[in-house]
PDB file of N, CA and C in Angstrom:
ATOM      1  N   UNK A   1      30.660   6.167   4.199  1.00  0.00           N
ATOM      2  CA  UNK A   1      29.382   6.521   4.782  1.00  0.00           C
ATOM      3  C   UNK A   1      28.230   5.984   3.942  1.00  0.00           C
ATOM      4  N   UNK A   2      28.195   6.280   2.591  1.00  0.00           N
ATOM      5  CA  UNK A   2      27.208   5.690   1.869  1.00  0.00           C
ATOM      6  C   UNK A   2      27.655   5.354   0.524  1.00  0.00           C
ATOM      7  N   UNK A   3      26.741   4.733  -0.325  1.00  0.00           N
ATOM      8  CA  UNK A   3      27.229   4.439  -1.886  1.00  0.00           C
ATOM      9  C   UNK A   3      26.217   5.374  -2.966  1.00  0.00           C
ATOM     10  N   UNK A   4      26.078   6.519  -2.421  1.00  0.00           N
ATOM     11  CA  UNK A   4      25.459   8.046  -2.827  1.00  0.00           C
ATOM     12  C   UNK A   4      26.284   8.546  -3.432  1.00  0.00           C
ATOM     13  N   UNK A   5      26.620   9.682  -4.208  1.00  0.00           N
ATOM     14  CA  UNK A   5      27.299  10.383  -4.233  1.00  0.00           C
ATOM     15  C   UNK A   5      26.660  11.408  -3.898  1.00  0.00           C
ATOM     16  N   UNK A   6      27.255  12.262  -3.740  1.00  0.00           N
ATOM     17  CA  UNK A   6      26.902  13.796  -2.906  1.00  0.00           C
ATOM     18  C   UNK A   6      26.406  14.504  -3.821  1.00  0.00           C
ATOM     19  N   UNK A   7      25.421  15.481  -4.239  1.00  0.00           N
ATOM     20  CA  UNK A   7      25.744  16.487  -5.517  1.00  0.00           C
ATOM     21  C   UNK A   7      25.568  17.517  -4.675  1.00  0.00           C
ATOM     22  N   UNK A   8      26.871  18.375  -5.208  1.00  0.00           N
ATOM     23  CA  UNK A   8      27.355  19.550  -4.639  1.00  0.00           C
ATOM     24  C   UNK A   8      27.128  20.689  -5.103  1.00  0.00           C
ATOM     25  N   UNK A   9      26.843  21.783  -4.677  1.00  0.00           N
ATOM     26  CA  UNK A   9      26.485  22.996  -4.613  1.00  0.00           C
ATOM     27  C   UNK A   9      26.897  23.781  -4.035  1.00  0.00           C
ATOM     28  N   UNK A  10      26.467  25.579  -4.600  1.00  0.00           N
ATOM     29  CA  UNK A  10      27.055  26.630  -4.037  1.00  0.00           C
ATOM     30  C   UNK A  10      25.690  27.159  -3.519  1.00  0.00           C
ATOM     31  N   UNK A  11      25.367  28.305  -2.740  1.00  0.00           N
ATOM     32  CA  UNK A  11      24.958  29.005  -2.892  1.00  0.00           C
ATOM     33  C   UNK A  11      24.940  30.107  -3.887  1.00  0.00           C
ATOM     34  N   UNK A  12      23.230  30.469  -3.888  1.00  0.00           N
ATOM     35  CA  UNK A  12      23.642  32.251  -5.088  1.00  0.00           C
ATOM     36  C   UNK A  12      24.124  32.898  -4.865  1.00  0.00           C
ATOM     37  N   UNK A  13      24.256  33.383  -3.491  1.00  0.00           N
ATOM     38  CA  UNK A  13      24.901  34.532  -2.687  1.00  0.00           C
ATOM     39  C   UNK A  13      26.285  33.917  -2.908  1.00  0.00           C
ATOM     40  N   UNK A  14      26.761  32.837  -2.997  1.00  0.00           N
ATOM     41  CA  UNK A  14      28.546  32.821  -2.858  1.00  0.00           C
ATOM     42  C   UNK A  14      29.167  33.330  -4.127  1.00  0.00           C
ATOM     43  N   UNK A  15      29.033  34.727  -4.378  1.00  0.00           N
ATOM     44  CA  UNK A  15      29.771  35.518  -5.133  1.00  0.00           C
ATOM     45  C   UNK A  15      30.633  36.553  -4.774  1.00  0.00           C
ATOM     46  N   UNK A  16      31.733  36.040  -3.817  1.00  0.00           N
ATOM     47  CA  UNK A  16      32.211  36.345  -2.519  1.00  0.00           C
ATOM     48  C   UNK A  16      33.731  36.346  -3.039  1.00  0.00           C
ATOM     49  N   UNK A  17      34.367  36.027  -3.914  1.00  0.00           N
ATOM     50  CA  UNK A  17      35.795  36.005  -4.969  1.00  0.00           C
ATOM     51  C   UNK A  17      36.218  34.862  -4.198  1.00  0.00           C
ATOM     52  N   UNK A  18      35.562  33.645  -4.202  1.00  0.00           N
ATOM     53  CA  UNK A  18      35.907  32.575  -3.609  1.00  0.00           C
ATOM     54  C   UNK A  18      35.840  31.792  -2.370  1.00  0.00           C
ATOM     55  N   UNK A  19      35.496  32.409  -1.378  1.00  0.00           N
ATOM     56  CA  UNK A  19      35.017  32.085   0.138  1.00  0.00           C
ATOM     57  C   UNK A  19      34.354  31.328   0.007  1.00  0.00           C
ATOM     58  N   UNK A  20      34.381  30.187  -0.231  1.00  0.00           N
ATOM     59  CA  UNK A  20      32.831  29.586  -0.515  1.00  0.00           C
ATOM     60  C   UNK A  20      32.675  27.882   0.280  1.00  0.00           C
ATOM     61  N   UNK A  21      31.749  27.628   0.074  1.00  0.00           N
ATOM     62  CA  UNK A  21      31.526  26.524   0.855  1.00  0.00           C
ATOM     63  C   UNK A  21      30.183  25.546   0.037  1.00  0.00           C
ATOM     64  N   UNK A  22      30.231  24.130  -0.192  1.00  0.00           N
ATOM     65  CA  UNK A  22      29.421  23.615  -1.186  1.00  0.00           C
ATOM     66  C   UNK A  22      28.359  22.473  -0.340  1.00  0.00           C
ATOM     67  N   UNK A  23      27.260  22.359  -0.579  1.00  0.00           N
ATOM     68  CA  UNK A  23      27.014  21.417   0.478  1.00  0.00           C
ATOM     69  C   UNK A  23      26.446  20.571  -0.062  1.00  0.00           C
ATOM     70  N   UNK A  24      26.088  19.284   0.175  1.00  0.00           N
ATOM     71  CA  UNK A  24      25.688  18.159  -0.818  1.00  0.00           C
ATOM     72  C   UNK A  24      24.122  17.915   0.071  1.00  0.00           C
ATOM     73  N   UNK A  25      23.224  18.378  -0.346  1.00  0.00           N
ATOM     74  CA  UNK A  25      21.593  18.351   0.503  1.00  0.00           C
ATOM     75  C   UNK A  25      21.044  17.537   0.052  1.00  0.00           C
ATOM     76  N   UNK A  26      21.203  16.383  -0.824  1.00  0.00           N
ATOM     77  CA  UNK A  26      20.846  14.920  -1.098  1.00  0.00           C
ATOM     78  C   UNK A  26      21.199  13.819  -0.152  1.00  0.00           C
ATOM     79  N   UNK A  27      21.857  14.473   0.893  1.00  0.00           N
ATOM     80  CA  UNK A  27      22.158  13.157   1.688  1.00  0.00           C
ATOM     81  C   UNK A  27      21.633  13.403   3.181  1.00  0.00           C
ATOM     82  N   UNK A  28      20.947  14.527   3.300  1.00  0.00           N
ATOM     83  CA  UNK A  28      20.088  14.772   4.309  1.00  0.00           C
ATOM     84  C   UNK A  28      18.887  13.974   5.151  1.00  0.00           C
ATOM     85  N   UNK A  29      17.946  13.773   3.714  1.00  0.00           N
ATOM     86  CA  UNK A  29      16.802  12.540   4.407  1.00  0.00           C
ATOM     87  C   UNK A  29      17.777  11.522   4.726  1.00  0.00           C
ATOM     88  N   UNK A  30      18.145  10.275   3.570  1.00  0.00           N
ATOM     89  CA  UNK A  30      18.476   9.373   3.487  1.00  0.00           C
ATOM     90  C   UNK A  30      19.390   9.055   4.609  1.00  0.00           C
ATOM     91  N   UNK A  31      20.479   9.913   5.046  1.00  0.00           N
ATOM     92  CA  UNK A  31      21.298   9.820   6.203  1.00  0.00           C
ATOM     93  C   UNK A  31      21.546  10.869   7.332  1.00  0.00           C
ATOM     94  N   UNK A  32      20.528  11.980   7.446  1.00  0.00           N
ATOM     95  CA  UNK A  32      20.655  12.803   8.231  1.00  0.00           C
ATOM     96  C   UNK A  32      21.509  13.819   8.683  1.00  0.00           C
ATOM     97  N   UNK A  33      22.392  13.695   7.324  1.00  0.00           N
ATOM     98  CA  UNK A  33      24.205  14.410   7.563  1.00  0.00           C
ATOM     99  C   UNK A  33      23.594  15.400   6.232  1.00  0.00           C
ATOM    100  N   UNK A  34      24.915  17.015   6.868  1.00  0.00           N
ATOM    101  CA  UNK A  34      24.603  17.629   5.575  1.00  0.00           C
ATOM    102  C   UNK A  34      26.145  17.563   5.148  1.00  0.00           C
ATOM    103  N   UNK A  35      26.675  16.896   4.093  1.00  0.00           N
ATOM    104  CA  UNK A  35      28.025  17.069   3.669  1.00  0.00           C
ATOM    105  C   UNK A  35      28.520  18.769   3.482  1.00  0.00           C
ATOM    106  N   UNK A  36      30.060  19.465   4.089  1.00  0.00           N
ATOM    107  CA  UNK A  36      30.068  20.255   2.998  1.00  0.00           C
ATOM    108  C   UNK A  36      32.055  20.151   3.502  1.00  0.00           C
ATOM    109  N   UNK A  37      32.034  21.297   1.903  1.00  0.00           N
ATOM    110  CA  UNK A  37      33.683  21.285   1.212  1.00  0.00           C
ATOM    111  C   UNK A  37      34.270  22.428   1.261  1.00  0.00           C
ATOM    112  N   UNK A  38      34.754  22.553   1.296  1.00  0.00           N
ATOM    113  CA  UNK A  38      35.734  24.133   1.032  1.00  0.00           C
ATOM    114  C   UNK A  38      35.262  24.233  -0.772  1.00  0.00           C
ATOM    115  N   UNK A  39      34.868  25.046  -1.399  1.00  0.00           N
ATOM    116  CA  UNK A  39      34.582  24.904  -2.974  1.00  0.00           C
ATOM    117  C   UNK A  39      36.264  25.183  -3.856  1.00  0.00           C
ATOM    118  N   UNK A  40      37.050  25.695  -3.005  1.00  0.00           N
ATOM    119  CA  UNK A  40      38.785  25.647  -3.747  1.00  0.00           C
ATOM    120  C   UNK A  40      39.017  24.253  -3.934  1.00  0.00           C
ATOM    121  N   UNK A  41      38.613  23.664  -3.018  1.00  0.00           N
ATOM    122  CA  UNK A  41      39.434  22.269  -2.835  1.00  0.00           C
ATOM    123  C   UNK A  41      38.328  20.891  -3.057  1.00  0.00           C
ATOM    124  N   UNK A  42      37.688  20.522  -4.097  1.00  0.00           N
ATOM    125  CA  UNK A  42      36.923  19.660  -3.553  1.00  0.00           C
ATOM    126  C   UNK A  42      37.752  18.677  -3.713  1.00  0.00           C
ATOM    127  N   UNK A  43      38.547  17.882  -3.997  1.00  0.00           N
ATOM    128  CA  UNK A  43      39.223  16.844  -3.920  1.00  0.00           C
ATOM    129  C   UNK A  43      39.735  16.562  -1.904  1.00  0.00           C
ATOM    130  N   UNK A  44      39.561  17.935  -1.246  1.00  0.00           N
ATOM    131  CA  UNK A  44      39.775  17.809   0.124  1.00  0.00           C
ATOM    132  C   UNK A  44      39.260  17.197   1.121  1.00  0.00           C
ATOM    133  N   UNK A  45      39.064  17.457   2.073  1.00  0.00           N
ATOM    134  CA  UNK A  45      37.871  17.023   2.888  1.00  0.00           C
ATOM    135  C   UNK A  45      36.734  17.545   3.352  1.00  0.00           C
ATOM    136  N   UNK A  46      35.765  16.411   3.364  1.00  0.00           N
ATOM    137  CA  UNK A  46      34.547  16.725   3.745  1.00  0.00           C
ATOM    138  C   UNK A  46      34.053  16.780   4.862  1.00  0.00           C
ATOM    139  N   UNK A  47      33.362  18.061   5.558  1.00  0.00           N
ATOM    140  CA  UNK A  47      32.536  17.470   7.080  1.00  0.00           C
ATOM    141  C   UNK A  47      30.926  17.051   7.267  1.00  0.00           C
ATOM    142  N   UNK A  48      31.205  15.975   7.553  1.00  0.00           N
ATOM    143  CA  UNK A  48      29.637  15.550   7.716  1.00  0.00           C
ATOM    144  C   UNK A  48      28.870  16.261   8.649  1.00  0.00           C
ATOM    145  N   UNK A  49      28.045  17.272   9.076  1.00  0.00           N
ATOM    146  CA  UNK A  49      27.374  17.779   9.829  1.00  0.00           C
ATOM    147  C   UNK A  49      25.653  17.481  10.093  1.00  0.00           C
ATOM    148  N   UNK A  50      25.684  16.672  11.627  1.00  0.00           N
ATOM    149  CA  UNK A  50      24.288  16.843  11.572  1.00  0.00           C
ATOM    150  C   UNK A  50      23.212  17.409  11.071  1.00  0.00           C
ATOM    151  N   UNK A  51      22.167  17.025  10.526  1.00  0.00           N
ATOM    152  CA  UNK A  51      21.326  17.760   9.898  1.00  0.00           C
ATOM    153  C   UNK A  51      20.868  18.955  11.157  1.00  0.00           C
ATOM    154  N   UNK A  52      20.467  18.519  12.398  1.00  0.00           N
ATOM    155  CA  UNK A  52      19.923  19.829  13.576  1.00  0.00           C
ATOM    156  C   UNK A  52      21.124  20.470  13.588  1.00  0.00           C
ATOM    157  N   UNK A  53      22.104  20.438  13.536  1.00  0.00           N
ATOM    158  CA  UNK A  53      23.566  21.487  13.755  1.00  0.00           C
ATOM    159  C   UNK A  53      23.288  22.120  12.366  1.00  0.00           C
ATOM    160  N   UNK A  54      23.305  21.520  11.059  1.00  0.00           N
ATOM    161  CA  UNK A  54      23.230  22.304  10.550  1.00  0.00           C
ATOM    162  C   UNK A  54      22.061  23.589  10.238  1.00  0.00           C
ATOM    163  N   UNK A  55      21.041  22.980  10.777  1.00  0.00           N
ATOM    164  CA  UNK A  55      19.710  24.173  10.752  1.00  0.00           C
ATOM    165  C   UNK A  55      19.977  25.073  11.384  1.00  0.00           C
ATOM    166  N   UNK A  56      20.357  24.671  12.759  1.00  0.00           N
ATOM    167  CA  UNK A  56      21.003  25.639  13.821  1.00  0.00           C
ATOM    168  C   UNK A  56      22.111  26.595  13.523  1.00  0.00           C
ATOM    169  N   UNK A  57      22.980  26.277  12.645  1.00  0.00           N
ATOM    170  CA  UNK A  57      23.991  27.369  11.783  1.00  0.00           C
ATOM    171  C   UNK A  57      23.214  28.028  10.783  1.00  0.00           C
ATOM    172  N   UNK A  58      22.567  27.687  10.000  1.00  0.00           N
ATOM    173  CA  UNK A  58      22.030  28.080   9.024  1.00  0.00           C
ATOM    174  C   UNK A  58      21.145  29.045   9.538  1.00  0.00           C
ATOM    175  N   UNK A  59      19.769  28.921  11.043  1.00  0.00           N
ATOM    176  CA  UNK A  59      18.920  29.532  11.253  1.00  0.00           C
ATOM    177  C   UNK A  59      20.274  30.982  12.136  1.00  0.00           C
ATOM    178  N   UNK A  60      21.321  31.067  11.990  1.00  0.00           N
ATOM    179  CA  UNK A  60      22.013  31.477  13.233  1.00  0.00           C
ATOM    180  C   UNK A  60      22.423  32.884  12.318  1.00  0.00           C
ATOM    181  N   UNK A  61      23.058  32.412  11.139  1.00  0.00           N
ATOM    182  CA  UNK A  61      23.122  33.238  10.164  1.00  0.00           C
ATOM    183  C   UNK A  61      21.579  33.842   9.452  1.00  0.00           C
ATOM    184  N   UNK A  62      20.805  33.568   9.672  1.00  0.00           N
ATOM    185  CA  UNK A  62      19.409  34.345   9.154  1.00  0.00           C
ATOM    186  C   UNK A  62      19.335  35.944  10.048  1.00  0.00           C
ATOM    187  N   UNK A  63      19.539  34.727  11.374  1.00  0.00           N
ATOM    188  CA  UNK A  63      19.378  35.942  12.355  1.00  0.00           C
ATOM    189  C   UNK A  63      20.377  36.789  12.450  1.00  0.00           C
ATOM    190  N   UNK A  64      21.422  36.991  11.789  1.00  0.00           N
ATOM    191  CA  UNK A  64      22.940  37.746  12.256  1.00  0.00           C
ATOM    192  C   UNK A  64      23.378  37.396  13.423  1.00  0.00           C
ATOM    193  N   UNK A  65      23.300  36.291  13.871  1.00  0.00           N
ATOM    194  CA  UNK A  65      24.158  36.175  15.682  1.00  0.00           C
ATOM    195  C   UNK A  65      25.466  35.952  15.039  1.00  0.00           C
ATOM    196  N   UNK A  66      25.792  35.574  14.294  1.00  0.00           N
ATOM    197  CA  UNK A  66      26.930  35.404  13.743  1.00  0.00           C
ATOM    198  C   UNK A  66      28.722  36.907  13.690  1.00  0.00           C
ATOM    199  N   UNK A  67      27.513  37.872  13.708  1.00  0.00           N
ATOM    200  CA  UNK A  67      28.905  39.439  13.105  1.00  0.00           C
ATOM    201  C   UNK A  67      28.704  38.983  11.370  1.00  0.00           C
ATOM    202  N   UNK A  68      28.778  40.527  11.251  1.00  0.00           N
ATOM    203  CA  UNK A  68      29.996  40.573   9.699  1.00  0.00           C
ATOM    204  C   UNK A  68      31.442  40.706   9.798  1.00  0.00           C
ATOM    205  N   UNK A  69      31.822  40.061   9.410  1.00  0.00           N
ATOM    206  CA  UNK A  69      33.333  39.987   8.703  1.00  0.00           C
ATOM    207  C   UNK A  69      33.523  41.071   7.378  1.00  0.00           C
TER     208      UNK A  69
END
């Protein structure tokens, strides 16, 4: 996809005993994708997610449409 590397991150809130998910938000402008990883596995795979899909998840969980688990 690019000759970027990703820099990856957690959230503060992911103090969750591992559930976690890392997302690389440097590759947003430049290519419009938000990378993210499972944080157990980063050697795994990555999903590239539209940047509007991802606002749209992100704004989805602000609002709770989501449930708690």
């Amino acid at each position: 996809m690019t000759t970027e590397s990703p820099r990856w991150f957690k959230s503060s809130y992911s103090d969750n005993g591992g559930q976690c998910i890392e997302i690389a938000a440097n590759l947003l402008a430049p290519h419009g994708v938000v990378p993210v990883r499972d944080s157990k596995n980063p050697s795994g795979p990555v999903l590239n997610v539209p940047a509007a899909a991802f606002s749209s998840f992100v704004t989805g969980i602000k609002d709770g449409r989501f449930g708690a688990v």
